[in-house]
N, C-alpha and C. Protein backbone atom coordinates (compact mmCIF):
# COMPACT_ATOMS: atom_id res chain seq x y z
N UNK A 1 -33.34 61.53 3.99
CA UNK A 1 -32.16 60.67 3.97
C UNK A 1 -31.06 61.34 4.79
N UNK A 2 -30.52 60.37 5.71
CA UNK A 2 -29.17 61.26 6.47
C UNK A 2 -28.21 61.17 5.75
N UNK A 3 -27.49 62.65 5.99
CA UNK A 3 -26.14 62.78 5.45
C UNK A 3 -25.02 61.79 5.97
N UNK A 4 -23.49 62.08 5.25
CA UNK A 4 -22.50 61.14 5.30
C UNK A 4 -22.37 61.63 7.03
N UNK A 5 -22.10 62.65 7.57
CA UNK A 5 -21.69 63.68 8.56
C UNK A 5 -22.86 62.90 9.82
N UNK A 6 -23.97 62.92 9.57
CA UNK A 6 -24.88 62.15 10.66
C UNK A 6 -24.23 60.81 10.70
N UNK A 7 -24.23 60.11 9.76
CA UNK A 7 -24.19 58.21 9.82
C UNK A 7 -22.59 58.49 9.88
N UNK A 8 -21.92 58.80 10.05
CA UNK A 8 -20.46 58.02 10.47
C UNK A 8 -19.84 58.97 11.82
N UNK A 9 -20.37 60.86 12.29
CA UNK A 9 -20.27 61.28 12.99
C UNK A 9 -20.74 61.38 14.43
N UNK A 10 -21.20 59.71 14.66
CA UNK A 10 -21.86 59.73 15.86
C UNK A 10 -20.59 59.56 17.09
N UNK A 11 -20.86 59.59 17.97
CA UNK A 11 -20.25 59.42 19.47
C UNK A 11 -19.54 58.20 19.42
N UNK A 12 -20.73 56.92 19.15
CA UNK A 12 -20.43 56.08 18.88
C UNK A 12 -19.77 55.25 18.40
N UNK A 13 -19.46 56.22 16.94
CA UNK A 13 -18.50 55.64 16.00
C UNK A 13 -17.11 56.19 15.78
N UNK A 14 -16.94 57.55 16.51
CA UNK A 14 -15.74 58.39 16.08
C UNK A 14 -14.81 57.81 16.71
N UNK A 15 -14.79 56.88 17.76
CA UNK A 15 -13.52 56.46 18.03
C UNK A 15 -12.73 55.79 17.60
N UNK A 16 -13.75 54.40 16.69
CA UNK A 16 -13.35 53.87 15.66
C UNK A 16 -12.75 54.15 14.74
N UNK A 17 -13.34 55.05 14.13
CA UNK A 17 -13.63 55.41 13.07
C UNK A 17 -11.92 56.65 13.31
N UNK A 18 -11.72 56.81 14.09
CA UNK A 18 -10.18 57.30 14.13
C UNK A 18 -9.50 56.38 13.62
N UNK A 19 -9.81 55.16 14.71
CA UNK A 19 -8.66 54.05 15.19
C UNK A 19 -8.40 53.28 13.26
N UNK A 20 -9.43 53.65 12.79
CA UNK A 20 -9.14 52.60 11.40
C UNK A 20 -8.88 53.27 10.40
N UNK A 21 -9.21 55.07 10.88
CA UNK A 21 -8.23 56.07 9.70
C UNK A 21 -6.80 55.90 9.88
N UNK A 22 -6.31 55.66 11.16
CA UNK A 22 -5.25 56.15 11.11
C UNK A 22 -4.45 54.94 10.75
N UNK A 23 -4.88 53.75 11.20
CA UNK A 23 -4.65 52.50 10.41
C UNK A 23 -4.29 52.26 8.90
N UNK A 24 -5.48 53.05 8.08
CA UNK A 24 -5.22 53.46 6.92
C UNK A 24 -4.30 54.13 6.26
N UNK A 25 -4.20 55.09 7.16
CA UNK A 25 -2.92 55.92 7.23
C UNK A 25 -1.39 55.32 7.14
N UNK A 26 -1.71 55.05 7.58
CA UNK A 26 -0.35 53.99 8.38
C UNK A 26 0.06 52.96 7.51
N UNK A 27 -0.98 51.84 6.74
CA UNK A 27 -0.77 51.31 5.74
C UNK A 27 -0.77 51.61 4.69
N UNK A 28 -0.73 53.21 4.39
CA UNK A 28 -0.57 53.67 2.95
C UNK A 28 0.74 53.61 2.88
N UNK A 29 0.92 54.29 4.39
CA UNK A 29 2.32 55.57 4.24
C UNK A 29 3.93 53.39 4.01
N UNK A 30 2.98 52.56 4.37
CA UNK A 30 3.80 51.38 4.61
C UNK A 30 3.85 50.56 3.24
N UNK A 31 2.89 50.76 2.39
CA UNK A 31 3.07 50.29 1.30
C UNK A 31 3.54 50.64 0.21
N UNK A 32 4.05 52.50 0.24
CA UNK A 32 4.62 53.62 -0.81
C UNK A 32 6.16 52.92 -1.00
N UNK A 33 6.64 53.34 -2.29
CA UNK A 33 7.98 52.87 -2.41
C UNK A 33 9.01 54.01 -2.19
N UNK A 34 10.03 54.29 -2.67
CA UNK A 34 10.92 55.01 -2.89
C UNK A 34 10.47 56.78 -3.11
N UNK A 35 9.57 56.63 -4.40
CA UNK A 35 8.43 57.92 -4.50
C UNK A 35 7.97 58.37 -3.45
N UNK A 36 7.69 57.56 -2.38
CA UNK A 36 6.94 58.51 -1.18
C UNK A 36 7.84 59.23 -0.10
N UNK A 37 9.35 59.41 -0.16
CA UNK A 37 10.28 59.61 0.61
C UNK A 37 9.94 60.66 1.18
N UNK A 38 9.61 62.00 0.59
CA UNK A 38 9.16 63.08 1.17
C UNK A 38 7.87 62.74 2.08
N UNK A 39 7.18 61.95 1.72
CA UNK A 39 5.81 62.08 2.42
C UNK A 39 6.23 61.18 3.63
N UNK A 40 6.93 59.79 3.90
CA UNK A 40 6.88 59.41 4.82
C UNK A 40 7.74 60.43 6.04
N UNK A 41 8.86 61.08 5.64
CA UNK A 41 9.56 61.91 6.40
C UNK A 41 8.59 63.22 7.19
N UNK A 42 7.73 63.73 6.13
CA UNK A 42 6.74 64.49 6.57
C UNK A 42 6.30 63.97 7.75
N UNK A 43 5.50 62.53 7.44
CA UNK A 43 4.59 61.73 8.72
C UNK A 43 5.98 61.75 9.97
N UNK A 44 7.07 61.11 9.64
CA UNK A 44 7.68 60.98 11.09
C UNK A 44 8.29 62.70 11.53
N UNK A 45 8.48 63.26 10.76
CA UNK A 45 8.32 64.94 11.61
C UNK A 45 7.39 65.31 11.77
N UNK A 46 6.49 65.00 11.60
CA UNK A 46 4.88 65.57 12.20
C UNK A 46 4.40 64.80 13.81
N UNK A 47 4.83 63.12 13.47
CA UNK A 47 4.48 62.50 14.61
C UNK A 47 6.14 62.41 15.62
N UNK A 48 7.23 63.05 15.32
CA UNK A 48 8.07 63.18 16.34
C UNK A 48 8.17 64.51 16.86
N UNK A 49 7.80 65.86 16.33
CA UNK A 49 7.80 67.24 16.59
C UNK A 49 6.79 67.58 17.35
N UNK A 50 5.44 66.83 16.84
CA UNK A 50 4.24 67.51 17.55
C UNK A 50 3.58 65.73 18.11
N UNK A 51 4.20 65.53 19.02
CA UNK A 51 3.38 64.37 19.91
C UNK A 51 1.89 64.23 19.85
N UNK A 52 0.80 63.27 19.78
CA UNK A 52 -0.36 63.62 19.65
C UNK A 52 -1.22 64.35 18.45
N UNK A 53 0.12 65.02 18.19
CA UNK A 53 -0.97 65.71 16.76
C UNK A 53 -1.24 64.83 15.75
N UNK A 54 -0.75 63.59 15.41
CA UNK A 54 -1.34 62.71 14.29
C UNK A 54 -2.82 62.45 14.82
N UNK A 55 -3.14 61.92 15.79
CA UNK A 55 -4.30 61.42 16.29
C UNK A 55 -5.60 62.84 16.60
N UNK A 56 -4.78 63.78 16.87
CA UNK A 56 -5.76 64.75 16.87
C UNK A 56 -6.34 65.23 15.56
N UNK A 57 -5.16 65.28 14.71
CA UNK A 57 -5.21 65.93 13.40
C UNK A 57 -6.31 64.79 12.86
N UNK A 58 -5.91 63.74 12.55
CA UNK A 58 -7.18 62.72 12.07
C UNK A 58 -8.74 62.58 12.53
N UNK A 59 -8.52 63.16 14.23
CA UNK A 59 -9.93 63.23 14.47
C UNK A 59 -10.58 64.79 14.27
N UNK A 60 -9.76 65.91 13.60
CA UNK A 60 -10.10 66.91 13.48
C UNK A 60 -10.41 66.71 11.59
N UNK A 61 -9.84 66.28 11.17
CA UNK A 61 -9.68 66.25 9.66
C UNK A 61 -11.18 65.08 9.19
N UNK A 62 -11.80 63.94 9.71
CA UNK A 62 -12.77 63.48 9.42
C UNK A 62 -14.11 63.94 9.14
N UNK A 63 -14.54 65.47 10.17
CA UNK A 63 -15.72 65.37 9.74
C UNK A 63 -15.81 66.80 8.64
N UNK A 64 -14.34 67.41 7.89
CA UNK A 64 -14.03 67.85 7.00
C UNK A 64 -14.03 66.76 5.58
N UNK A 65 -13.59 65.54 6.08
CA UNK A 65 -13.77 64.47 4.99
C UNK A 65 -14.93 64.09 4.37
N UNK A 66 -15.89 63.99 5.84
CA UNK A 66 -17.14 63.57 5.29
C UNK A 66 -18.00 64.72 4.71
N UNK A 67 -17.80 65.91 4.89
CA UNK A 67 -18.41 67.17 4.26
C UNK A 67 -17.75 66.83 2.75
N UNK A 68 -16.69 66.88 2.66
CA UNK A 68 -16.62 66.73 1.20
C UNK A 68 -16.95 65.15 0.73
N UNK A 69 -16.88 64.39 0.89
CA UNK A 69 -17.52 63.36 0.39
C UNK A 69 -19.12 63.13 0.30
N UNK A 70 -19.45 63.84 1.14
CA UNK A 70 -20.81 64.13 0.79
C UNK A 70 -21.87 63.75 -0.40
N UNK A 71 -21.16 64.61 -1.42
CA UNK A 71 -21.82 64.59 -2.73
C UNK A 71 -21.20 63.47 -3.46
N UNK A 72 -20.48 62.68 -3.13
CA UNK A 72 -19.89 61.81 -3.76
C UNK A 72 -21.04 60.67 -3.06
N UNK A 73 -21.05 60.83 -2.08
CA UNK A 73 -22.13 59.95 -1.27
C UNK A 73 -23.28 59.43 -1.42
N UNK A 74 -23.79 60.95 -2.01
CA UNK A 74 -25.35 61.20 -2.44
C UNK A 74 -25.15 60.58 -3.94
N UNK A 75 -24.64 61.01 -4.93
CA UNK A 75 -24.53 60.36 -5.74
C UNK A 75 -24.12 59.23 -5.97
N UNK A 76 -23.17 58.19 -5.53
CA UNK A 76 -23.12 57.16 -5.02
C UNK A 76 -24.61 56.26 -5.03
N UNK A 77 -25.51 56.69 -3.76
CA UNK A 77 -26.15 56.10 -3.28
C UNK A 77 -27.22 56.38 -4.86
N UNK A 78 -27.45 57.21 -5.22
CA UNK A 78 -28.60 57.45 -6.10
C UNK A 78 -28.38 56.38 -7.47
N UNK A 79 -27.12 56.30 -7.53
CA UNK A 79 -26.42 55.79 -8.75
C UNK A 79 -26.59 53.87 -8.41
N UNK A 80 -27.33 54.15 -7.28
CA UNK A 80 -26.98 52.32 -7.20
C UNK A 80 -25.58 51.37 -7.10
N UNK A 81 -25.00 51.98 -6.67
CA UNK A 81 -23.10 51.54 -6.71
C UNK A 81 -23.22 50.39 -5.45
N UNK A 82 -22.29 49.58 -5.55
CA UNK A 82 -21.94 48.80 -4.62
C UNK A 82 -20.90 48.84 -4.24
N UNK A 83 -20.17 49.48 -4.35
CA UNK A 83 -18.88 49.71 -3.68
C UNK A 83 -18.29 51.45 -3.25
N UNK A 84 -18.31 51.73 -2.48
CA UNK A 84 -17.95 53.11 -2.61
C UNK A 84 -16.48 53.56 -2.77
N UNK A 85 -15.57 52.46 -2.68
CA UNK A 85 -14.48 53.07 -3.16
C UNK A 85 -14.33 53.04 -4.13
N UNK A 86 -14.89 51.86 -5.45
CA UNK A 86 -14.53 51.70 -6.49
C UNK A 86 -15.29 53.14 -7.24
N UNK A 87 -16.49 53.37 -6.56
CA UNK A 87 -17.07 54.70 -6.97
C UNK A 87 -16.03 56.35 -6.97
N UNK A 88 -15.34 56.29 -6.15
CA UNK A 88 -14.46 57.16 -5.69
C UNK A 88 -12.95 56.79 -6.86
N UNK A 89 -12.52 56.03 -6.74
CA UNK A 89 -11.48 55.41 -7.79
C UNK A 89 -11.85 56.02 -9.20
N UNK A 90 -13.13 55.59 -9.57
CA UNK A 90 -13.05 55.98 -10.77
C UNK A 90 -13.12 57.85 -10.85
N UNK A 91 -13.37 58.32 -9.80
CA UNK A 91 -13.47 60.20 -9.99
C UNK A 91 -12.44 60.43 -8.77
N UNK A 92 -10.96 59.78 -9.35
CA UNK A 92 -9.61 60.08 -8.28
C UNK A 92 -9.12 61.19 -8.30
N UNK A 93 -9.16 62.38 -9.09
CA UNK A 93 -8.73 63.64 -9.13
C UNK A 93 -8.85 64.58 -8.52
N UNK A 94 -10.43 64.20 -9.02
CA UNK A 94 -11.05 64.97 -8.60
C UNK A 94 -11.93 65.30 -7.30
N UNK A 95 -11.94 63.62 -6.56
CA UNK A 95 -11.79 63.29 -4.88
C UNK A 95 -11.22 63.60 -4.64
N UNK A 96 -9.82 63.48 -4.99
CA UNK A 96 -8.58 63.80 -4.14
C UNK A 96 -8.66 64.92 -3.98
N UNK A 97 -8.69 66.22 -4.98
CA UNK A 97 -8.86 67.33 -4.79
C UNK A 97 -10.05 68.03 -3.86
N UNK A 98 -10.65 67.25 -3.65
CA UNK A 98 -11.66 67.72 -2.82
C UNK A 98 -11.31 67.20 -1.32
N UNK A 99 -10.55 65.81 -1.06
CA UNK A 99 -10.00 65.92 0.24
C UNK A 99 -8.77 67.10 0.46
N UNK A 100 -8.08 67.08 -0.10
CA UNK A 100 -7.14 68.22 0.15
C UNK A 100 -7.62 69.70 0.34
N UNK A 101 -8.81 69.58 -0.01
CA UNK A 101 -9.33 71.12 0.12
C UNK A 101 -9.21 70.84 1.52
N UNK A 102 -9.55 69.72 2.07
CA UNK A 102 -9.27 69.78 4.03
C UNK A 102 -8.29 69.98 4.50
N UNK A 103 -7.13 69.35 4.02
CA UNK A 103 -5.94 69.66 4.80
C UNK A 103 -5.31 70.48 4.66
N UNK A 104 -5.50 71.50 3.14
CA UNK A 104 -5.02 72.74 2.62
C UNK A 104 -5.91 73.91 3.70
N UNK A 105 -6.94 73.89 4.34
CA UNK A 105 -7.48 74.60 5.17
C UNK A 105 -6.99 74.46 6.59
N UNK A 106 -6.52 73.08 6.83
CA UNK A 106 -5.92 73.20 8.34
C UNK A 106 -4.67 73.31 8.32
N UNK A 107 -3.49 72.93 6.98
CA UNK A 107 -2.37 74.11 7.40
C UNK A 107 -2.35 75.57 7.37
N UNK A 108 -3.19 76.24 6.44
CA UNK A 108 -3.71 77.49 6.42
C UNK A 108 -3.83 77.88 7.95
N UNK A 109 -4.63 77.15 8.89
CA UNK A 109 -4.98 77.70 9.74
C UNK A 109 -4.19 77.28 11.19
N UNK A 110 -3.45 76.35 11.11
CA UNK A 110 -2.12 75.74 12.05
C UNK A 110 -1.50 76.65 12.56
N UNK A 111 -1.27 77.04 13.49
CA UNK A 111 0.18 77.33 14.03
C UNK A 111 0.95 76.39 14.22
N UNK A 112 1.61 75.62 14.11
CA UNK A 112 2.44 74.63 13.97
C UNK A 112 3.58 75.25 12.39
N UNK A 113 4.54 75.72 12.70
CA UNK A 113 5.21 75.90 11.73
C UNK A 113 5.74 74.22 11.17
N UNK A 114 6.11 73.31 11.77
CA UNK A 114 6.71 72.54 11.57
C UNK A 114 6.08 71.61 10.80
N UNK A 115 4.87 72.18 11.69
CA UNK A 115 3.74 70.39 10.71
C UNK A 115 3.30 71.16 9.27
N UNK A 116 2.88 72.91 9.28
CA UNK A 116 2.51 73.42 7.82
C UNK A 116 3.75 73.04 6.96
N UNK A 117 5.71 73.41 7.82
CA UNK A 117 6.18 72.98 6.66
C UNK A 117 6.32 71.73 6.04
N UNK A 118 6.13 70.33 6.84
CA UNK A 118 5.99 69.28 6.39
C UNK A 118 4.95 69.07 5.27
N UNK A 119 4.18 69.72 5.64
CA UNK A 119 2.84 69.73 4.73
C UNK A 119 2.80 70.30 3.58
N UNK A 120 3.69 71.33 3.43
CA UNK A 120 4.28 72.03 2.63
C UNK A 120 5.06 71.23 1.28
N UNK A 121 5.88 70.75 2.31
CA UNK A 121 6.78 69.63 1.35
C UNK A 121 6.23 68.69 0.51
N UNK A 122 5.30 68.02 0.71
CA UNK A 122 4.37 66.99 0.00
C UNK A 122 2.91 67.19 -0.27
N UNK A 123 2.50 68.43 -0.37
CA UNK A 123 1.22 69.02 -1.18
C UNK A 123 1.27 68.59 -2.96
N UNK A 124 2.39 68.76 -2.96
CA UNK A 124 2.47 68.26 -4.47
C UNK A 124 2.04 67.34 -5.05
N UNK A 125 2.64 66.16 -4.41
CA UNK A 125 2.27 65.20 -4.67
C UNK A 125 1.35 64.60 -4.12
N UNK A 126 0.80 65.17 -3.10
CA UNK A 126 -0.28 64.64 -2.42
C UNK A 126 -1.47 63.58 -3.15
N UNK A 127 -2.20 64.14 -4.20
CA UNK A 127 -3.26 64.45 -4.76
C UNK A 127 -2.81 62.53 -5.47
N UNK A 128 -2.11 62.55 -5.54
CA UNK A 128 -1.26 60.77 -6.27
C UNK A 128 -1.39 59.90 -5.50
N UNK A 129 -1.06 60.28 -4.26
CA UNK A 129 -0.77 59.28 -3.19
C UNK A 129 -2.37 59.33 -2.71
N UNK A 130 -3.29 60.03 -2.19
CA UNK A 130 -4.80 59.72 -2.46
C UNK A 130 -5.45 59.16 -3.13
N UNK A 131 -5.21 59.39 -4.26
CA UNK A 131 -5.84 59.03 -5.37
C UNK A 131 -6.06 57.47 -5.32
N UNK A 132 -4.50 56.54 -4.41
CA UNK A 132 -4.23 55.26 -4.93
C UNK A 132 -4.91 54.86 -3.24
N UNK A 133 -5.39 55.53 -2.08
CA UNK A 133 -6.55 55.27 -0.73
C UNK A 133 -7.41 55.31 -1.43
N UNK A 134 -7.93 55.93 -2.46
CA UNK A 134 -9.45 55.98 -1.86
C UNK A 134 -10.35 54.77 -2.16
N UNK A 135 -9.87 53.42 -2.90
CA UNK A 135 -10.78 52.34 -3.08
C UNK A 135 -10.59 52.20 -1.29
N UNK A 136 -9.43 51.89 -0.56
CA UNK A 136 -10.01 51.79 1.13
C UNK A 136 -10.52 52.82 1.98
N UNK A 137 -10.07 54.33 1.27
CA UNK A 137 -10.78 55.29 2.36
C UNK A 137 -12.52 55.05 1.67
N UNK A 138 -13.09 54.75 0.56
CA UNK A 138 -14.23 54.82 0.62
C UNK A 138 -15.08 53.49 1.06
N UNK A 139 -14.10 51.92 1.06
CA UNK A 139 -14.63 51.08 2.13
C UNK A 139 -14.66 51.32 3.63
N UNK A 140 -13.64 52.14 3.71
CA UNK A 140 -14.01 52.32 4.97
C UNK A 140 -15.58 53.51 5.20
N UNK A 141 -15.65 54.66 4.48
CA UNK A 141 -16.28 55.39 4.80
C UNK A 141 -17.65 54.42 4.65
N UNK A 142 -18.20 53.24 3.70
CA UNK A 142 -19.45 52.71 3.42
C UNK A 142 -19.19 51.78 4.55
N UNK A 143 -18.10 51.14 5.54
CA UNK A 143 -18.61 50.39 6.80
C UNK A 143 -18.84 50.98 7.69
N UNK A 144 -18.63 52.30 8.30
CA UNK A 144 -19.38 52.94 8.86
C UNK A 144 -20.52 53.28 8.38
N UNK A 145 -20.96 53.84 7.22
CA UNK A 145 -21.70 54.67 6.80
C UNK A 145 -22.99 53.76 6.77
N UNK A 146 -22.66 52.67 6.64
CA UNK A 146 -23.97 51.23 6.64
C UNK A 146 -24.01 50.68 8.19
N UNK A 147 -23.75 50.75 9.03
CA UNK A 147 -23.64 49.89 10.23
C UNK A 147 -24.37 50.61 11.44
């Protein structure tokens, strides 16, 4: 059986497969209320300080996503689920915590003072504001992951 990392990491699909993360992105950061103040400020000092780095960062941060979703994947699929976000929804913590293990490794490893301290600023709450993607980050990951 191929992994998550084969079926959505092809040539083929990564361009997409940017173009509708960052989409995602974009309509999280557009649907947060008042609570997300730190995080949207983060996004526009990240995408006004470092030009390009949203789009890079997303195509560097995916096939860290799909490594950790992985086992969510495999089990998923074994479990007979039909939906993979609703699969992900119900274990939000503890997904979330496992995507952040990605982005907690690429400010670790950034030189970008500006974008680690943005990142800095809304680690906290991060893990909340995931929690309430992942019924669409895991439709998205099963329309690639099927197609």
């Amino acid at each position: 059986m191929a992994t998550l990392q084969e079926l959505i990491l092809t040539p083929e699909k990564m361009p997409h497969l940017v173009a509708d993360t960052q989409a995602l992105v974009d309509n999280e950061l557009s649907n947060k209320g008042i609570t997300a103040t730190p995080l949207k400020a983060a996004y526009k000092a990240v995408t006004a300080f470092a030009p390009g780095y949203y789009q890079e960062a997303i195509t560097a941060i995916i096939p860290g996503v799909a490594y950790q979703l992985q086992p969510y994947w495999a089990d998923f699929l074994s479990s007979g689920g039909s939906a993979f976000g609703d699969y992900l929804a119900k274990r939000g913590p503890e997904a979330s915590e496992s995507l952040l293990a990605v982005t907690d490794d690429m400010a670790a490893k950034s030189g970008r003072a500006a974008v680690v301290k943005a990142y800095q600023l809304v680690r906290g709450g991060a893990g909340k504001n995931i929690e309430t993607a992942l019924p669409a980050l895991g439709a998205l990951v099963q329309k690639y992951a099927t197609s």
